[in-house]
C-alpha atoms as a PDB file:
ATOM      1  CA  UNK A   1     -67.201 -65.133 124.467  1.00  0.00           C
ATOM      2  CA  UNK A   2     -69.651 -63.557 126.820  1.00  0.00           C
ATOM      3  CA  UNK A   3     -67.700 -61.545 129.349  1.00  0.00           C
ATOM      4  CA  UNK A   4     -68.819 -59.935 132.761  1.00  0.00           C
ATOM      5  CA  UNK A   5     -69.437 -56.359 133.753  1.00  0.00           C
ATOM      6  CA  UNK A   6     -66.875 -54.064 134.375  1.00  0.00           C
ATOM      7  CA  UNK A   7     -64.207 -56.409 131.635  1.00  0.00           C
ATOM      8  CA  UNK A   8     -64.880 -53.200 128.693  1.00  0.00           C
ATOM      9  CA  UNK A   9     -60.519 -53.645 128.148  1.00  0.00           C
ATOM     10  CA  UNK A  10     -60.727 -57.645 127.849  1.00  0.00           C
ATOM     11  CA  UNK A  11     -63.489 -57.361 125.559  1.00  0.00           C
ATOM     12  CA  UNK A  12     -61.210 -54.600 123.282  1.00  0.00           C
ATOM     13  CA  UNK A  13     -58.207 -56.748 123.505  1.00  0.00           C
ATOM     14  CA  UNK A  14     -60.380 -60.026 122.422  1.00  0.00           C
ATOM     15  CA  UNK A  15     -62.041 -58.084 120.038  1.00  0.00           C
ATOM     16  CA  UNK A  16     -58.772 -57.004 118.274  1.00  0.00           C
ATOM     17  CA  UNK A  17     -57.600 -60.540 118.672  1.00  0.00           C
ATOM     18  CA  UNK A  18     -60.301 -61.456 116.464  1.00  0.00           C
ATOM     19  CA  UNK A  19     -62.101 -63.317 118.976  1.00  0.00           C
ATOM     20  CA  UNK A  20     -66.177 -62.330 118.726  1.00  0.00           C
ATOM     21  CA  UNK A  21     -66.893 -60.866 121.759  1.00  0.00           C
ATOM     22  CA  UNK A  22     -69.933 -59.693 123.678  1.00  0.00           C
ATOM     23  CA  UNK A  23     -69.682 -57.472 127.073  1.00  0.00           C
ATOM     24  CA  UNK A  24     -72.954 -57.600 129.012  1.00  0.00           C
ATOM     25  CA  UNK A  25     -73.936 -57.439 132.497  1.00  0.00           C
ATOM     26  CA  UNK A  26     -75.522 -60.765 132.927  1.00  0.00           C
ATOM     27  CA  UNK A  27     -78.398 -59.986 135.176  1.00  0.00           C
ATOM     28  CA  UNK A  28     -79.955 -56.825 133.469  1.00  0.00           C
ATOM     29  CA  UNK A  29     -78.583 -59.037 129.839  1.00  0.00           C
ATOM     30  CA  UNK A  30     -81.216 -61.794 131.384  1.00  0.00           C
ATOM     31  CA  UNK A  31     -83.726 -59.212 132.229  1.00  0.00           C
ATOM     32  CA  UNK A  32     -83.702 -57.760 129.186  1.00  0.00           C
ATOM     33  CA  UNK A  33     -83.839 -60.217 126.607  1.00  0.00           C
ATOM     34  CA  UNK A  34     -83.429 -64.042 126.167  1.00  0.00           C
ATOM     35  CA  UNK A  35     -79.616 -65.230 126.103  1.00  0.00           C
ATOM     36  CA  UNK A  36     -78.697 -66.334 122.796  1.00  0.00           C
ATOM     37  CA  UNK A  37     -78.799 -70.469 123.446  1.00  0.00           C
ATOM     38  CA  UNK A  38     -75.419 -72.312 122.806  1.00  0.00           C
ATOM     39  CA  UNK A  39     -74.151 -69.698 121.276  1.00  0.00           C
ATOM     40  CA  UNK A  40     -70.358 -68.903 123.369  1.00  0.00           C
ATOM     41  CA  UNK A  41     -67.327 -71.155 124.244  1.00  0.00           C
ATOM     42  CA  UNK A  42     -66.438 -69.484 127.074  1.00  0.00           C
ATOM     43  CA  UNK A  43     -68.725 -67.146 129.766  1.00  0.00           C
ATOM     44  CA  UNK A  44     -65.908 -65.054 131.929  1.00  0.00           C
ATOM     45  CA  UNK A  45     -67.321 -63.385 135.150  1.00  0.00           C
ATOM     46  CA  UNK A  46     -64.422 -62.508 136.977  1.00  0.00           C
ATOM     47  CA  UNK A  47     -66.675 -60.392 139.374  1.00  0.00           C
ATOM     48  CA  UNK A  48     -69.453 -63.037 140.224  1.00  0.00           C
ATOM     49  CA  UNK A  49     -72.908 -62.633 140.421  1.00  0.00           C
ATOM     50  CA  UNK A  50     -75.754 -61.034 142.843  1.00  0.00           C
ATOM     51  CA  UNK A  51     -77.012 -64.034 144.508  1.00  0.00           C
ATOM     52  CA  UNK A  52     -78.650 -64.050 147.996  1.00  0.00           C
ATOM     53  CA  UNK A  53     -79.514 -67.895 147.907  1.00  0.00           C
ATOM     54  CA  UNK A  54     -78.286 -71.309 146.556  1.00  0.00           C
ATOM     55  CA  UNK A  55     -81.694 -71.977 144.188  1.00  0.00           C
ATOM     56  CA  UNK A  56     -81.048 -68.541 142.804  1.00  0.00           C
ATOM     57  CA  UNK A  57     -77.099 -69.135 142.104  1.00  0.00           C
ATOM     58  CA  UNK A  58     -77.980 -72.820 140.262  1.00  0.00           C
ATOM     59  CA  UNK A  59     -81.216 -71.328 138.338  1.00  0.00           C
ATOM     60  CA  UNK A  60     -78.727 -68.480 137.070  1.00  0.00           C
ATOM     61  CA  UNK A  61     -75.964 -70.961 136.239  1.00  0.00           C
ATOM     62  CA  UNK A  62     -78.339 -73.280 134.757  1.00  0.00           C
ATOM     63  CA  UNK A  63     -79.255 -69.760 132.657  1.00  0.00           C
ATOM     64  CA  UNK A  64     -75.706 -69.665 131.719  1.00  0.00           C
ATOM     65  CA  UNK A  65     -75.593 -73.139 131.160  1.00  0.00           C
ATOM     66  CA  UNK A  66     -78.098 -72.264 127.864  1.00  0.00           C
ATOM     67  CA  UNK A  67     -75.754 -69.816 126.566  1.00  0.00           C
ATOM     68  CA  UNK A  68     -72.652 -72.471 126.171  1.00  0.00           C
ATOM     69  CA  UNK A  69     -72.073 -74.664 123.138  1.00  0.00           C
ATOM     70  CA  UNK A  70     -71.255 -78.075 123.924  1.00  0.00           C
ATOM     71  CA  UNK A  71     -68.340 -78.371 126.311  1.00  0.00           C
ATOM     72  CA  UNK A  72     -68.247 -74.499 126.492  1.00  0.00           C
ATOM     73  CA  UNK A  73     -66.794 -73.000 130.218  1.00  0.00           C
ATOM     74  CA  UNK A  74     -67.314 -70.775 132.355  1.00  0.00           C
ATOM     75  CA  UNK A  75     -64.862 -68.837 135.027  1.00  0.00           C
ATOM     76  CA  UNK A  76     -66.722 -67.369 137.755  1.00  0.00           C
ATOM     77  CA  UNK A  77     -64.897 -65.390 140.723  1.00  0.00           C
ATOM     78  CA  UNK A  78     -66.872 -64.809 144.153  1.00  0.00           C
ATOM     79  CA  UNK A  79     -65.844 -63.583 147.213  1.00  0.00           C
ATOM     80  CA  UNK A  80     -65.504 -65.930 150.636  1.00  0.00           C
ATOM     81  CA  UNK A  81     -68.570 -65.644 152.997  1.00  0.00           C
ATOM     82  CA  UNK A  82     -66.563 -67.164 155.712  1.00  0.00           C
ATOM     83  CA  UNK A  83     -63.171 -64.378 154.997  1.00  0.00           C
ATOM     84  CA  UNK A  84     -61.834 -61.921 157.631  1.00  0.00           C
ATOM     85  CA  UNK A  85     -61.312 -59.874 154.327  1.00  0.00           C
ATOM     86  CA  UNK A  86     -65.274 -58.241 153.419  1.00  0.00           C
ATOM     87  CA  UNK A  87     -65.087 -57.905 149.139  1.00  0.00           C
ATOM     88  CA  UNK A  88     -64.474 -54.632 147.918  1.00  0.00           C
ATOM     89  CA  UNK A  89     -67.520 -54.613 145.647  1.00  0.00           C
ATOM     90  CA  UNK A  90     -70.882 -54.582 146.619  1.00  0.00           C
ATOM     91  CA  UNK A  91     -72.095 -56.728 143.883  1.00  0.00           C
ATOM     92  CA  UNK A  92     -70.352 -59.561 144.780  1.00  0.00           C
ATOM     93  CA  UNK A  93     -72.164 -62.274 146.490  1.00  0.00           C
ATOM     94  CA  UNK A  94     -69.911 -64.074 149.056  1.00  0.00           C
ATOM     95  CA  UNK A  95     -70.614 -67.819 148.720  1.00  0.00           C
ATOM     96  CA  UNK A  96     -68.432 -70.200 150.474  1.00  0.00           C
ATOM     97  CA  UNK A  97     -66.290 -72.448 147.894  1.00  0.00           C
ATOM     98  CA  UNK A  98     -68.212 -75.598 148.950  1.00  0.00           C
ATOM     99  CA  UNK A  99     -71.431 -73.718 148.138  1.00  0.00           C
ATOM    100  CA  UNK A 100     -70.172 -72.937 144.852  1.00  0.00           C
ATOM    101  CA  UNK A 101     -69.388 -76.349 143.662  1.00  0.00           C
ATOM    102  CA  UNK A 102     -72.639 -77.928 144.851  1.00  0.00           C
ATOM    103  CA  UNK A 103     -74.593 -74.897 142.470  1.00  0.00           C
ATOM    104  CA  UNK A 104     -72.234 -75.825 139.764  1.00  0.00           C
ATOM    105  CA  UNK A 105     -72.702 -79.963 139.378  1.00  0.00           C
ATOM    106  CA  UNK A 106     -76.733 -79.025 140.034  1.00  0.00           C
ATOM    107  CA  UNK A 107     -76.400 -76.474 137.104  1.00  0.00           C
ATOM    108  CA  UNK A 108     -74.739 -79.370 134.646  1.00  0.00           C
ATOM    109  CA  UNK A 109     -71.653 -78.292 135.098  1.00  0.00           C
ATOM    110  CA  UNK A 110     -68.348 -81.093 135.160  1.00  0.00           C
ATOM    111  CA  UNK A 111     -66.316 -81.070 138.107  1.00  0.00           C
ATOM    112  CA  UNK A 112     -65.152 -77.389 139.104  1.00  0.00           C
ATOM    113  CA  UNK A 113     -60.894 -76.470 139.638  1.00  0.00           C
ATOM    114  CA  UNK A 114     -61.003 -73.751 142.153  1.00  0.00           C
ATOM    115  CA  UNK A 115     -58.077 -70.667 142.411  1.00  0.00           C
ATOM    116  CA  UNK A 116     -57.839 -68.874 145.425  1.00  0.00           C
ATOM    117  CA  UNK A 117     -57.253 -65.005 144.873  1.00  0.00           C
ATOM    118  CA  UNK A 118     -55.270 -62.587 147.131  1.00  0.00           C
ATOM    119  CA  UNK A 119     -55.919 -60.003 148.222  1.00  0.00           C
ATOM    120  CA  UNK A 120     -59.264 -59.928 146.253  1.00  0.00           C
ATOM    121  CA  UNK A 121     -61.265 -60.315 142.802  1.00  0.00           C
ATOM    122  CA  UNK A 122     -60.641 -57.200 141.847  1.00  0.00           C
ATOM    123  CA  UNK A 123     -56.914 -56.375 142.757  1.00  0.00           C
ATOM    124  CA  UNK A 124     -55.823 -59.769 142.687  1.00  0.00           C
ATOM    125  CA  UNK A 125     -52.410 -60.061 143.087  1.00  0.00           C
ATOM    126  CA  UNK A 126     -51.875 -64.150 143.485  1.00  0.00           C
ATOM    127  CA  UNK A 127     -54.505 -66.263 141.755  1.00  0.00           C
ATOM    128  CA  UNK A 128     -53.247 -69.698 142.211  1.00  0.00           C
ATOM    129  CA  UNK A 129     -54.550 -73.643 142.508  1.00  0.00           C
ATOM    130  CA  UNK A 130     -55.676 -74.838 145.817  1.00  0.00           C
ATOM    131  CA  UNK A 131     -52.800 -77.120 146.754  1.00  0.00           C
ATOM    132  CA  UNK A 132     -50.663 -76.996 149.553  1.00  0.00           C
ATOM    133  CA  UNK A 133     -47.395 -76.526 147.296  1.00  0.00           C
ATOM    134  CA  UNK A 134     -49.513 -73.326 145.401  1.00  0.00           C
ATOM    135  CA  UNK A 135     -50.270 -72.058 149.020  1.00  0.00           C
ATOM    136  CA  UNK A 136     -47.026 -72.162 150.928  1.00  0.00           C
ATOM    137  CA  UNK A 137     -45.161 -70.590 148.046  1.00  0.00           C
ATOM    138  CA  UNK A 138     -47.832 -67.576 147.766  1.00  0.00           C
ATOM    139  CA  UNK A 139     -48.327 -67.234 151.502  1.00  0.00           C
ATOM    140  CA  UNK A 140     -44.778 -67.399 152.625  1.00  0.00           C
ATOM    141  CA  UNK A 141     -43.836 -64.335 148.957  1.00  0.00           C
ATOM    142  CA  UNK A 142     -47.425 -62.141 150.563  1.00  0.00           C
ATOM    143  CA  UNK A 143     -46.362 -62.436 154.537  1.00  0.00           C
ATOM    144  CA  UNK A 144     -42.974 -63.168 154.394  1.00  0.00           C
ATOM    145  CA  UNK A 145     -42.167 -59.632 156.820  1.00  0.00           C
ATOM    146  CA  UNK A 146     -44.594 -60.362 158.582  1.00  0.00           C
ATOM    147  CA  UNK A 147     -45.122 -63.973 159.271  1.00  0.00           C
ATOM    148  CA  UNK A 148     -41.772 -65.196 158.451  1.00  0.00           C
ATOM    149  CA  UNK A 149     -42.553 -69.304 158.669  1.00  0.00           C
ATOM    150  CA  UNK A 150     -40.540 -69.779 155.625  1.00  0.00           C
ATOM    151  CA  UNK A 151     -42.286 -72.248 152.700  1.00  0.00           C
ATOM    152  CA  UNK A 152     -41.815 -75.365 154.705  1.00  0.00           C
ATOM    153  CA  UNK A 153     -43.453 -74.020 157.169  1.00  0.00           C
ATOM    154  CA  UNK A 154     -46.477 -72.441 155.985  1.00  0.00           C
ATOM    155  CA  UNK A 155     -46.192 -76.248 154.054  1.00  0.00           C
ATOM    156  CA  UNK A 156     -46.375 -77.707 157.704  1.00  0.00           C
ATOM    157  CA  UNK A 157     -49.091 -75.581 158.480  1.00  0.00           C
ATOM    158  CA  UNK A 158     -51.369 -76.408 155.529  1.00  0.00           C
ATOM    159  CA  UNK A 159     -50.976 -80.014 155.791  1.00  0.00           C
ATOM    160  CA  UNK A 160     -52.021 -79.497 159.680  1.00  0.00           C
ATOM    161  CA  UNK A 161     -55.081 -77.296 158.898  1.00  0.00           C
ATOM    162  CA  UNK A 162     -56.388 -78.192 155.359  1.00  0.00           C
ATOM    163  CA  UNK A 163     -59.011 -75.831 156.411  1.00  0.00           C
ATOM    164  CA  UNK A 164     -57.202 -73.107 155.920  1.00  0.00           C
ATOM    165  CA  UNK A 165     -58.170 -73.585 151.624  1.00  0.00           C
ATOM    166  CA  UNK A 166     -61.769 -72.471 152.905  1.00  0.00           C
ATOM    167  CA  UNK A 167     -60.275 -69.102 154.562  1.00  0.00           C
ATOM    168  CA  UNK A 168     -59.000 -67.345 151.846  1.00  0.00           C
ATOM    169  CA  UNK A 169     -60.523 -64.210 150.799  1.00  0.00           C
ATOM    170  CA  UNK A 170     -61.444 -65.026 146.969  1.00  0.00           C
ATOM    171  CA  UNK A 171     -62.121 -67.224 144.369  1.00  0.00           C
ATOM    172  CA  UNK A 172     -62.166 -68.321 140.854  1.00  0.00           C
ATOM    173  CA  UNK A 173     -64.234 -71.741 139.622  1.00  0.00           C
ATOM    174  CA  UNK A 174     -63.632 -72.884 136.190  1.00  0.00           C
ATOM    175  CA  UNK A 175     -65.782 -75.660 135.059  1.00  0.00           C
ATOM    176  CA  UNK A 176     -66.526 -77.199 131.889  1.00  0.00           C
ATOM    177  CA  UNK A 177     -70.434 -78.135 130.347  1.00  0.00           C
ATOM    178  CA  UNK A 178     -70.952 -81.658 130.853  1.00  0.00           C
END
């Protein structure tokens, strides 16, 4: 398992699970030396990556891609470029959701399942699927003193505005190596 930077507990409690683990920034891991090719099941970065354009998020997946054994996966969180709510870190590269997807199937990734995230990566305190069932029932629990539509009606609202999936503030992608 190659996990993300700032995951030093996950990679102790793997560790101790028996799982083989390796913690590494990926960037400065990429600078540095050659990734080890198909060599992890799983690559976990929760807190994203520094990207500034689409050709640099698919060449870096595509990197990642190299590092995966045959039907390996990776979970990826980013931040929304199109939120009211800015991301906490610095690091993080908003991307909108859309975006994301597009640099995953280029990379050679399968179809992605995306999780929204309130209020953000790194405090999240709802990660749930993007479905209007997932939505109402987390949006009417997080604003129910303030907003108080009730779960039908935050229901209503997301079958009105699908939109509304592309708003939220965070977001994990899970996809599998095709």
């Amino acid at each position: 398992m190659l996990l993300g930077r700032g995951l030093g507990d996950v990679a102790q409690l793997f560790a101790h699970l028996g799982f083989p683990t390796h913690l590494a920034d990926f960037e400065e891991l990429r600078r540095e030396t050659p990734l080890p090719l198909t060599n992890f099941d799983f690559v976990f970065l929760p807190l994203g990556f520094a990207s500034d354009t689409l050709n640099k998020e698919v060449e870096t997946l595509t990197e990642i891609a190299k590092t995966l054994r045959p039907g390996g996966r990776i979970l990826l969180g980013f931040s929304n470029r199109y939120s009211i709510s800015p991301a906490r870190s610095a690091a993080i590269s908003p991307a909108a959701p859309a975006r994301i997807r597009k640099a995953l199937m280029a990379a050679g990734y399968a179809e992605a399942v995306f999780y929204a995230a309130l209020p953000n990566l790194e405090l999240a305190e709802y990660i749930f699927p993007l479905n209007r069932q997932a939505a109402a029932f987390v949006l009417d629990r997080r604003y129910q003193h303030k907003i108080p539509f009730g779960p039908q009606g935050w229901k209503a609202l997301l079958g009105i505005a699908p939109l509304l999936f592309d708003l939220f503030p965070a977001y994990f992608a899970t996809a599998a190596l095709r």
